[in-house]
C-alpha atoms as a PDB file:
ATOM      1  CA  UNK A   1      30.158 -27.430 -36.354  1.00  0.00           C
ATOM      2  CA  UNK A   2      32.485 -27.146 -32.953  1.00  0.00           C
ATOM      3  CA  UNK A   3      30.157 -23.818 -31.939  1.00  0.00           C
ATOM      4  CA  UNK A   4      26.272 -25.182 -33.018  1.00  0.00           C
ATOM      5  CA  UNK A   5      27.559 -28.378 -30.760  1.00  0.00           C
ATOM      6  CA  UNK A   6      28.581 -26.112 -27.921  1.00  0.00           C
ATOM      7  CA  UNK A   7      25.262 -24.327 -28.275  1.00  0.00           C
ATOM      8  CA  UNK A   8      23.952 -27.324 -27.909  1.00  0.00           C
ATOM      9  CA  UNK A   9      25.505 -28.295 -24.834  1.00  0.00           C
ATOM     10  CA  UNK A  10      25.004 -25.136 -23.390  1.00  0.00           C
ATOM     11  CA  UNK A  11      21.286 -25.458 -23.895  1.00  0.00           C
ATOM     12  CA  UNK A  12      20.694 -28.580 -22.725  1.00  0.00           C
ATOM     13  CA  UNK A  13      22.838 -27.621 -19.346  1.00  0.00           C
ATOM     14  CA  UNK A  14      20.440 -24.648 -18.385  1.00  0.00           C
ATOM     15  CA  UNK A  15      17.123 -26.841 -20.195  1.00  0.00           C
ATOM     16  CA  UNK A  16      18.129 -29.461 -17.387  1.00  0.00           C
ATOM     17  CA  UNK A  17      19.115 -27.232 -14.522  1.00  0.00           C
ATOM     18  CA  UNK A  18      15.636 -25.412 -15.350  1.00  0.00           C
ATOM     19  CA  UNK A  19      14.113 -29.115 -14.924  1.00  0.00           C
ATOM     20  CA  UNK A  20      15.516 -30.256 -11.784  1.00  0.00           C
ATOM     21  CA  UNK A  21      14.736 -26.756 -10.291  1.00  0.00           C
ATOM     22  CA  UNK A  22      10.944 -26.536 -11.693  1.00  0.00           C
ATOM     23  CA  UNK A  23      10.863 -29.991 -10.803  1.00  0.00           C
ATOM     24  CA  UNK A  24      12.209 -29.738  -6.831  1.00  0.00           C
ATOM     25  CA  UNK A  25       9.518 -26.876  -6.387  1.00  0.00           C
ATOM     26  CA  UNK A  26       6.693 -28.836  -8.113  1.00  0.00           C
ATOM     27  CA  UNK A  27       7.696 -31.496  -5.714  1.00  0.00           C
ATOM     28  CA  UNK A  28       7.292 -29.200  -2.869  1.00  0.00           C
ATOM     29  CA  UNK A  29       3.595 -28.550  -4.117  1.00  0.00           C
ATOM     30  CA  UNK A  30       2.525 -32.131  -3.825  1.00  0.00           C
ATOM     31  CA  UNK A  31       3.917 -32.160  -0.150  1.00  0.00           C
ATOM     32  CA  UNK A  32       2.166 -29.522   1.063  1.00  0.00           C
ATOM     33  CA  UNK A  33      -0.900 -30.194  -0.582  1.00  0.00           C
ATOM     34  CA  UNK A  34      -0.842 -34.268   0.378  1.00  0.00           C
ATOM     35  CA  UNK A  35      -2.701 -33.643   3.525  1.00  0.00           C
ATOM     36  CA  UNK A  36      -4.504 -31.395   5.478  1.00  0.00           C
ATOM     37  CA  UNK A  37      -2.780 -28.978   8.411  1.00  0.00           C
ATOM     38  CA  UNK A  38      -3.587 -30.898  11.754  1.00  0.00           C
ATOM     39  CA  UNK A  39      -4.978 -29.089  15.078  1.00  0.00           C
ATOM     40  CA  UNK A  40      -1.924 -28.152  17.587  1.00  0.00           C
ATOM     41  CA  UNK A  41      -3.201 -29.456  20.242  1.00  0.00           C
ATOM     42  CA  UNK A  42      -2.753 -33.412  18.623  1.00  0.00           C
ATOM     43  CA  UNK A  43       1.125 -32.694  18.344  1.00  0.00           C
ATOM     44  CA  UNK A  44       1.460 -34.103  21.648  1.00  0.00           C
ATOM     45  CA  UNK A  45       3.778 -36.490  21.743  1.00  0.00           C
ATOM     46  CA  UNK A  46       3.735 -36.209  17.688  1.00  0.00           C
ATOM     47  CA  UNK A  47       6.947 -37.274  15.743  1.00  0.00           C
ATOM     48  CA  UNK A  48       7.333 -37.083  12.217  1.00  0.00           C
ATOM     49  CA  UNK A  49       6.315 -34.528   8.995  1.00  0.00           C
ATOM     50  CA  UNK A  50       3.305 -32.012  10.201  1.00  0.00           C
ATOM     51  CA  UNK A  51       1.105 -29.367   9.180  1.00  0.00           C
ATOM     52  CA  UNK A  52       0.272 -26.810  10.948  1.00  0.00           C
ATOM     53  CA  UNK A  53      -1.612 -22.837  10.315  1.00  0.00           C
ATOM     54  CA  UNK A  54      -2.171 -20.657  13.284  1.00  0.00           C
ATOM     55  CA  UNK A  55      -0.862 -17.210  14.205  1.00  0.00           C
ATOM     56  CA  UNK A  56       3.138 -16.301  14.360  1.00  0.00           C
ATOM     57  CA  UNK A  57       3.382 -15.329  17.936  1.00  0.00           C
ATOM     58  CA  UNK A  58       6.750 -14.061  19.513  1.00  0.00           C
ATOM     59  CA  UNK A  59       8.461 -16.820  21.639  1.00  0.00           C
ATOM     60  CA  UNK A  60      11.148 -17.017  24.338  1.00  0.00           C
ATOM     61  CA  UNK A  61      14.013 -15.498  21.477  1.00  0.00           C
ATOM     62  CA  UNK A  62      11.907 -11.987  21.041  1.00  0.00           C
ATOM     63  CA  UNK A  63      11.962 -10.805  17.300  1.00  0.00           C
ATOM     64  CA  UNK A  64      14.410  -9.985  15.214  1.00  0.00           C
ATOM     65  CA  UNK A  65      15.216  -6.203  13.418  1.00  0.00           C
ATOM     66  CA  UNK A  66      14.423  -6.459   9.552  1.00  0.00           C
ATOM     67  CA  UNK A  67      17.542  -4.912   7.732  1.00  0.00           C
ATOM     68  CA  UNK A  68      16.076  -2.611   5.300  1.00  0.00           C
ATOM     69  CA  UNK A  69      12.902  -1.312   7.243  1.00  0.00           C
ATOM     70  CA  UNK A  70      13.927  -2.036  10.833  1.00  0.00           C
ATOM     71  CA  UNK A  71      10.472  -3.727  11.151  1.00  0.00           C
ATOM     72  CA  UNK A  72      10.568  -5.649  14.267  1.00  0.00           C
ATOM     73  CA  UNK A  73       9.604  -9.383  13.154  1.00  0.00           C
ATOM     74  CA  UNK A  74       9.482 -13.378  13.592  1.00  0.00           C
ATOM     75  CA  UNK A  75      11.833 -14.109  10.388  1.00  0.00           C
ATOM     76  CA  UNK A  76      12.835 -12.357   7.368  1.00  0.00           C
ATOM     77  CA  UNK A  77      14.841 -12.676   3.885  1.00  0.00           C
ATOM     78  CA  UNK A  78      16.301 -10.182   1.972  1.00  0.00           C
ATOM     79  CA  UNK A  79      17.694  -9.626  -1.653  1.00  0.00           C
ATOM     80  CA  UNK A  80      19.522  -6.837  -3.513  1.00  0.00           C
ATOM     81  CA  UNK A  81      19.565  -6.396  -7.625  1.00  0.00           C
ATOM     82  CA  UNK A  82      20.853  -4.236  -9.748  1.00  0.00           C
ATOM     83  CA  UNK A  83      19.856  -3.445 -13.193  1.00  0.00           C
ATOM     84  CA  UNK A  84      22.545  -3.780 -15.236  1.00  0.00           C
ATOM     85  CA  UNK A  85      23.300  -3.525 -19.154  1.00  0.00           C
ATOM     86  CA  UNK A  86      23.913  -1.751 -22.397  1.00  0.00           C
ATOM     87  CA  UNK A  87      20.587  -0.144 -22.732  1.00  0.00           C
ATOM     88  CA  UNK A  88      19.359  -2.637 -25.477  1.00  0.00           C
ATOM     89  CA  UNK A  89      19.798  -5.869 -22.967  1.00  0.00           C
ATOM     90  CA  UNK A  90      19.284  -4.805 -19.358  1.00  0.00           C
ATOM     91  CA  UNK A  91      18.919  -7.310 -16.713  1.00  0.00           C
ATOM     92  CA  UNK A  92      18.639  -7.082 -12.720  1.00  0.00           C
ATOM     93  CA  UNK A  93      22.017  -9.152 -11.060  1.00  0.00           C
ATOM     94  CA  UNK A  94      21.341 -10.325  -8.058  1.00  0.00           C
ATOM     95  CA  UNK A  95      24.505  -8.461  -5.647  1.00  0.00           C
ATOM     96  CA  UNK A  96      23.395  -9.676  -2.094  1.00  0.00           C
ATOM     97  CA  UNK A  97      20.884 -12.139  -0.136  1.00  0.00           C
ATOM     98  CA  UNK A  98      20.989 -13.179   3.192  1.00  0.00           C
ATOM     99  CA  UNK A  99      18.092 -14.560   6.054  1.00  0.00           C
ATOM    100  CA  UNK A 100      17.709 -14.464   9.772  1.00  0.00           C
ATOM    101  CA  UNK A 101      15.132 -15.278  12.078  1.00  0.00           C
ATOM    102  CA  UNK A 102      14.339 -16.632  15.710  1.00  0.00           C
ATOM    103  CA  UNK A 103      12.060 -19.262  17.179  1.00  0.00           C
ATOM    104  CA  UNK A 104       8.013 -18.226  17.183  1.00  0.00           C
ATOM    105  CA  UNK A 105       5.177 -19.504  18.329  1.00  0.00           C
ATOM    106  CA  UNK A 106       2.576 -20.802  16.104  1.00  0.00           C
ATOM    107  CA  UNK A 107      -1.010 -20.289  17.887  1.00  0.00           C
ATOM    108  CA  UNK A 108      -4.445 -21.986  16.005  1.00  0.00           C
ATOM    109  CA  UNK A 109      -6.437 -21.439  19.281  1.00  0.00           C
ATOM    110  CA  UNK A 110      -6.477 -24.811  20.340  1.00  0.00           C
ATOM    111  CA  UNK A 111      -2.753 -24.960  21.481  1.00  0.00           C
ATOM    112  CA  UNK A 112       1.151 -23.253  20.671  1.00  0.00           C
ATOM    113  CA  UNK A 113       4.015 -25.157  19.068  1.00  0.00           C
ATOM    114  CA  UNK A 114       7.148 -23.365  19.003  1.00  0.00           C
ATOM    115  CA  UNK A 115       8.688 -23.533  15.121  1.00  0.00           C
ATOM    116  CA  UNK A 116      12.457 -23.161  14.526  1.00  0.00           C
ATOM    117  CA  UNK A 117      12.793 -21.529  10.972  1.00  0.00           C
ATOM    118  CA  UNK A 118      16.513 -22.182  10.557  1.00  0.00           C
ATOM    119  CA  UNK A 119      17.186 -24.174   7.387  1.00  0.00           C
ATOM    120  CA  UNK A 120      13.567 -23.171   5.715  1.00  0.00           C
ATOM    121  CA  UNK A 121      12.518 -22.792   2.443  1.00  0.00           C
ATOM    122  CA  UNK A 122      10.674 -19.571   2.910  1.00  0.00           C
ATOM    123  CA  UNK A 123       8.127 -17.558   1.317  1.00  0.00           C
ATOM    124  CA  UNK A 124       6.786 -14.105   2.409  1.00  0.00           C
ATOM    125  CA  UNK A 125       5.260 -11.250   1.166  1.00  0.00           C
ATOM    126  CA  UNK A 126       7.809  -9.389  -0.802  1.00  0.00           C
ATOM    127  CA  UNK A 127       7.922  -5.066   0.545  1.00  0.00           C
ATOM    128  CA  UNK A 128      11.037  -3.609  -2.496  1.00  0.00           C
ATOM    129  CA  UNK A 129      11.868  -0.351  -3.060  1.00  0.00           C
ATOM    130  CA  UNK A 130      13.490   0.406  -6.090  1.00  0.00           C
ATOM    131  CA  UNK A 131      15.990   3.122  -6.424  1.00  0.00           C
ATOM    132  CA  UNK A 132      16.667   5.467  -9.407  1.00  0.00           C
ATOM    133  CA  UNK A 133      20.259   6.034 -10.258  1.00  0.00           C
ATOM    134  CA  UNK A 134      22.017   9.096  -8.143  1.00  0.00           C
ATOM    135  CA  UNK A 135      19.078   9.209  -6.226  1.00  0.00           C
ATOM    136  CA  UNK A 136      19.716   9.567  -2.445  1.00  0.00           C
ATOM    137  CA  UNK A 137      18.941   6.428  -0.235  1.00  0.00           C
ATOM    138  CA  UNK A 138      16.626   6.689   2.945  1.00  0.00           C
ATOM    139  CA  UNK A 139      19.011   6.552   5.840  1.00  0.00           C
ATOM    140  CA  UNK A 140      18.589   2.363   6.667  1.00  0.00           C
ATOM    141  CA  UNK A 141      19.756   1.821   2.771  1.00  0.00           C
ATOM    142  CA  UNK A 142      22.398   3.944   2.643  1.00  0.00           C
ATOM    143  CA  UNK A 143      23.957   2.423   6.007  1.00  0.00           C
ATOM    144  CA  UNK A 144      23.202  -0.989   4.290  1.00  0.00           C
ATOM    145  CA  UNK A 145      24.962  -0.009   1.541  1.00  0.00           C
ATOM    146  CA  UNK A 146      28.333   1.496   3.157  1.00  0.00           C
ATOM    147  CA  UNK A 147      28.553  -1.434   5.261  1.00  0.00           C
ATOM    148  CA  UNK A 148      28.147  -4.191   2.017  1.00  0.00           C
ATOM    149  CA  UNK A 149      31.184  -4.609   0.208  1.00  0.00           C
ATOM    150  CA  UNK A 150      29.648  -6.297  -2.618  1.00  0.00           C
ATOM    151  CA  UNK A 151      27.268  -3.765  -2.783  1.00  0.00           C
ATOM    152  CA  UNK A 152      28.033  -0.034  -4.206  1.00  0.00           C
ATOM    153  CA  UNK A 153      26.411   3.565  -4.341  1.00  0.00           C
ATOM    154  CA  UNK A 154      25.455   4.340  -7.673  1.00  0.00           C
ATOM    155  CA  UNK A 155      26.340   8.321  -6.920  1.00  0.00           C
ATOM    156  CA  UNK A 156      29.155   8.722  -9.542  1.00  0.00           C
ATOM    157  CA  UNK A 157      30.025  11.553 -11.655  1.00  0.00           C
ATOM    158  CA  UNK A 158      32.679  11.996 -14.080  1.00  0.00           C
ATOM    159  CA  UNK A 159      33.876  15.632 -14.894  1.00  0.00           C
ATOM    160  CA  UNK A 160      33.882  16.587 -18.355  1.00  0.00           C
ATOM    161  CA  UNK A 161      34.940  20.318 -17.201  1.00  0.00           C
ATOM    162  CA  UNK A 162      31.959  22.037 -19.582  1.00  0.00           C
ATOM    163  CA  UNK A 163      29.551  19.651 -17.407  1.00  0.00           C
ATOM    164  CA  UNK A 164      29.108  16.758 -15.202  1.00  0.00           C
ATOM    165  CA  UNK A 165      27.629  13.013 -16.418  1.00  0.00           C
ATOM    166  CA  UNK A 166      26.002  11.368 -13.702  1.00  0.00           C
ATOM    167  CA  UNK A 167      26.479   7.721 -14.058  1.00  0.00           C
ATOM    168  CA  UNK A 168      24.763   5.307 -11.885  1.00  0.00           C
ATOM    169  CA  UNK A 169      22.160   1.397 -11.976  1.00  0.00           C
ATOM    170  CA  UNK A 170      19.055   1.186 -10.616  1.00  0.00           C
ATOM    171  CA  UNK A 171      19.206  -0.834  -7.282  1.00  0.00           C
ATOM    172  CA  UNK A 172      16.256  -3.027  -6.063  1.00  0.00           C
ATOM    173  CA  UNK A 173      15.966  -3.650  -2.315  1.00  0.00           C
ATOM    174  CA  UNK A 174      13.307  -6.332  -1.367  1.00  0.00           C
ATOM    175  CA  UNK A 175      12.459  -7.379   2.097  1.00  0.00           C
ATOM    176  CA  UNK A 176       9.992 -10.470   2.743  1.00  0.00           C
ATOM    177  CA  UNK A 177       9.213 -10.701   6.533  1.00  0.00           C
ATOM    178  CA  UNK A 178       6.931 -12.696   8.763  1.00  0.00           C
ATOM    179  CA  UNK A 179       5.438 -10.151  10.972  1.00  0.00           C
ATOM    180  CA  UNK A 180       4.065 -10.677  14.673  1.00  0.00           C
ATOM    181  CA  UNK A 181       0.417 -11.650  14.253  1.00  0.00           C
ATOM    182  CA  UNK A 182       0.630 -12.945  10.810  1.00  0.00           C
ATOM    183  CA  UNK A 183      -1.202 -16.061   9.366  1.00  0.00           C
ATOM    184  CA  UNK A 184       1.841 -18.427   9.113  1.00  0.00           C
ATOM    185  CA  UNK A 185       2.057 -21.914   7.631  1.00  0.00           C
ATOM    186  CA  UNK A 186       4.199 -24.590   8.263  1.00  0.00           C
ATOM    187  CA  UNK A 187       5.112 -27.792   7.186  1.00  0.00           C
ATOM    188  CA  UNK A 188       8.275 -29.569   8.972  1.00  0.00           C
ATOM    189  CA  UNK A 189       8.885 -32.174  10.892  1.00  0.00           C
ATOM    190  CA  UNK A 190       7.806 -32.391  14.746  1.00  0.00           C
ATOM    191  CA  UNK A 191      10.364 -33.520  17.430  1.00  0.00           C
ATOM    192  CA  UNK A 192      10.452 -33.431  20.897  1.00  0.00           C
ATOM    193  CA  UNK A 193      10.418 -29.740  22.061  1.00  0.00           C
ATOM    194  CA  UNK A 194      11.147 -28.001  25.836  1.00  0.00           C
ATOM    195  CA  UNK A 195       9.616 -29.469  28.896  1.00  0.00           C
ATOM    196  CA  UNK A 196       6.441 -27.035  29.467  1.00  0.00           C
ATOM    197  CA  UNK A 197       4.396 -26.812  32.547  1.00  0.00           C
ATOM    198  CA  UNK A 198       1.289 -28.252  33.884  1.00  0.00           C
ATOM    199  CA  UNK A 199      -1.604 -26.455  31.964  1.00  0.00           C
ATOM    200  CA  UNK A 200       0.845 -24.652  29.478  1.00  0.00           C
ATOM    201  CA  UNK A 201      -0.443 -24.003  26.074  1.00  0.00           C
ATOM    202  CA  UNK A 202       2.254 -24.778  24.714  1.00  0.00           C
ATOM    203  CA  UNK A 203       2.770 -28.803  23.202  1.00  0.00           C
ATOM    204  CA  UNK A 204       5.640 -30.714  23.669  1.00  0.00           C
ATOM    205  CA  UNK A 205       6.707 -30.240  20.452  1.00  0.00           C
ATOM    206  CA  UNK A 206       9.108 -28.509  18.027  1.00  0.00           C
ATOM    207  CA  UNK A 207       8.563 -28.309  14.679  1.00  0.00           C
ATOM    208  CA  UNK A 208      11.482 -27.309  12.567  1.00  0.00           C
ATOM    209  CA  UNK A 209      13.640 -29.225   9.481  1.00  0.00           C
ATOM    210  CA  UNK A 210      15.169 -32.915   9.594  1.00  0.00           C
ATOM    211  CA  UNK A 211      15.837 -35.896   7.775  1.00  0.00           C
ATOM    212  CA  UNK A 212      11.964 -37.519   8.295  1.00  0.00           C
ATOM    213  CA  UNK A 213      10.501 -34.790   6.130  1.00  0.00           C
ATOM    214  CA  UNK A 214      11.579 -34.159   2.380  1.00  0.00           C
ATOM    215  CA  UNK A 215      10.770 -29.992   2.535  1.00  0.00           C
ATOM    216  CA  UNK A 216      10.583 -27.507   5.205  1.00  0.00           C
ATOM    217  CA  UNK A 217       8.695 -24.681   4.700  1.00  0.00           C
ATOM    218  CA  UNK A 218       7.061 -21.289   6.147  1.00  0.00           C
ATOM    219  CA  UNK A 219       4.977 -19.001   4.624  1.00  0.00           C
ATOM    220  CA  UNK A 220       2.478 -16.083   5.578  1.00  0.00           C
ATOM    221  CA  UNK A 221      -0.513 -17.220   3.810  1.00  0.00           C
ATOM    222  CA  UNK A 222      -2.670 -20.853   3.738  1.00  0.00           C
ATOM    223  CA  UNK A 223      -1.872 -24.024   2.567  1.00  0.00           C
ATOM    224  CA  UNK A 224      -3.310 -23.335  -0.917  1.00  0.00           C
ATOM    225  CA  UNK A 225      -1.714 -20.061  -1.097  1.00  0.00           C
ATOM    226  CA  UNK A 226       1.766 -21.246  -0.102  1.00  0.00           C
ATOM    227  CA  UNK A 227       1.107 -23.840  -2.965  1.00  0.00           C
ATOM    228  CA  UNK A 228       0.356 -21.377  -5.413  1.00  0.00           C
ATOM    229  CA  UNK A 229       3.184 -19.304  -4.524  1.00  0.00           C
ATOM    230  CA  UNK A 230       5.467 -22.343  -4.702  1.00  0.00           C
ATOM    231  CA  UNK A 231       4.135 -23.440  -7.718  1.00  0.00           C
ATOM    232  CA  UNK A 232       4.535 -19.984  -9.931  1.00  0.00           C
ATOM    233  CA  UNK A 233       7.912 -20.527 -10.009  1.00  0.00           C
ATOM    234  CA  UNK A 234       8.057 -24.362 -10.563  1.00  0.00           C
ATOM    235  CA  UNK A 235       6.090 -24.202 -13.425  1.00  0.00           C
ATOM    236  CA  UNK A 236       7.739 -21.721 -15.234  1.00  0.00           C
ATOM    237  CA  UNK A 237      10.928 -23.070 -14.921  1.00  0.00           C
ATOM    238  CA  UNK A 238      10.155 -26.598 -15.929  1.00  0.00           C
ATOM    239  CA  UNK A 239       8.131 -24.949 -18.802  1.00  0.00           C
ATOM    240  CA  UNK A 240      11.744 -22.886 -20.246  1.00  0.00           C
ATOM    241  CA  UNK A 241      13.827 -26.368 -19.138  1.00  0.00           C
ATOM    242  CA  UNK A 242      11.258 -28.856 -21.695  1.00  0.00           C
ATOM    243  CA  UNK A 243      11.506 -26.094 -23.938  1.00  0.00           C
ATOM    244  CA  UNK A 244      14.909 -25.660 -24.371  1.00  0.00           C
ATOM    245  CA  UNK A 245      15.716 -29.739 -24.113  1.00  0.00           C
ATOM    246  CA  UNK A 246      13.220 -30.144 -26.940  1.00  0.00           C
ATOM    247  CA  UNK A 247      14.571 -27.262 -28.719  1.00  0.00           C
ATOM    248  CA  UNK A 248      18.120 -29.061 -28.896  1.00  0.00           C
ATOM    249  CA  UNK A 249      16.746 -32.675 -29.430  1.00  0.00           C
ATOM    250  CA  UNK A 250      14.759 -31.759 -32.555  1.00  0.00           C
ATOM    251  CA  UNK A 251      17.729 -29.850 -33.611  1.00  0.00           C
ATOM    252  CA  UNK A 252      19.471 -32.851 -33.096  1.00  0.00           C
ATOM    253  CA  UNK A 253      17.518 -34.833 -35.292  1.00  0.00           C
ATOM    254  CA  UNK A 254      17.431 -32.499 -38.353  1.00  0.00           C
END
């Protein structure tokens, strides 16, 4: 009975770690949905959780180099995988993620808030380019790649003197960037921002993460889309987490 129990266990840990997660985005959801993005020009003097959809313009802080394209952009995440198995059970490991970005300029045409994106949950258009085994990476990757330790060139070969076995995982390298000019969304809390000058577009604002609002987020579509987006991934998560704690508690039972 000692391994059914740990089964058990085992099952109800990831049921309620796929709960809490599916849960925290669902959350998100019903923030961002709550109320309607406001007009930039009314975050004067504005403290507290806002809205706000405009244009990502370039601020003071320039743009930043995207690592796996060199696109020139506001903000940008990345992610590495590798597909990895015995040939009957593959699955893609995630090897390396990271984020950078700089402040932008959000623009609705009725006034410009600077955003800070450090700290945000964000979500972007995904750009991935998947890589076959011994195939030979386009100059940017395989830079990436020798300077990663974690990860490897799948190039190898072992010599077995009548021929040579190529051995090698597929890699995955996905880029999600907010490019100048985009439609950006943001929800965050306002503070006070830089002095600006008489007849500035620019509010006396910055909108960025802190303690008054429970999510910070920034995506490159509307506030439905972002919700959508948001909510994919909630949902099926909490659907595999009430799956898998029902699963056990009927077993339970029986």
């Amino acid at each position: 009975m000692f391994l059914p129990q740990l089964l058990r266990l085992a099952l109800l840990a990831v049921g309620g770690y796929c709960c809490c997660a599916g849960g925290r985005r669902l959350a998100t959801v019903f923030h961002v949905l709550r109320d309607d993005p406001r007009p930039v020009r009314d975050l004067h003097g504005h403290r507290g959780p806002v809205e706000i959809t405009g244009r990502a313009v370039a601020g003071d802080g320039g743009t930043v180099e995207a690592p796996f394209t060199g696109s020139r952009c506001l903000a940008y995440t990345y992610e590495v995988d590798e597909l990895r198995g015995n040939g009957k059970h593959e699955s893609w490991e995630t090897l390396d993620t990271g984020m950078d970005g700089v402040d932008f300029v959000v623009d609705d045409g009725t006034g410009r808030v600077v955003v800070d994106p450090d700290g945000a949950d964000i979500h972007l258009e995904s750009h991935s380019v998947t890589v076959p085994p011994n195939a030979e990476l386009p100059d940017r990757l395989a830079r990436y790649v020798a300077a990663t330790d974690g990860v490897d060139p799948q190039d190898g070969v072992i010599d077995l003197k009548l021929t040579r076995l190529e051995v090698g995982n597929r890699q995955r390298f996905t880029e999600r960037r907010l490019d100048v000019g985009e439609t950006v969304y943001v929800y965050g809390q306002a503070t006070r921002g830089p002095s600006v000058e008489w007849g500035s577009p620019l509010v006396d604002a910055l909108v960025g993460d802190g303690e008054a609002t429970p999510v910070f987020v920034i995506s490159d579509t509307d506030e439905r889309g972002t919700a959508w987006r948001i909510a994919r991934g909630g949902l099926w998560r909490a659907t595999v987490g009430v799956v898998l704690v029902t699963l056990v508690a009927a077993v339970t039972v029986l």
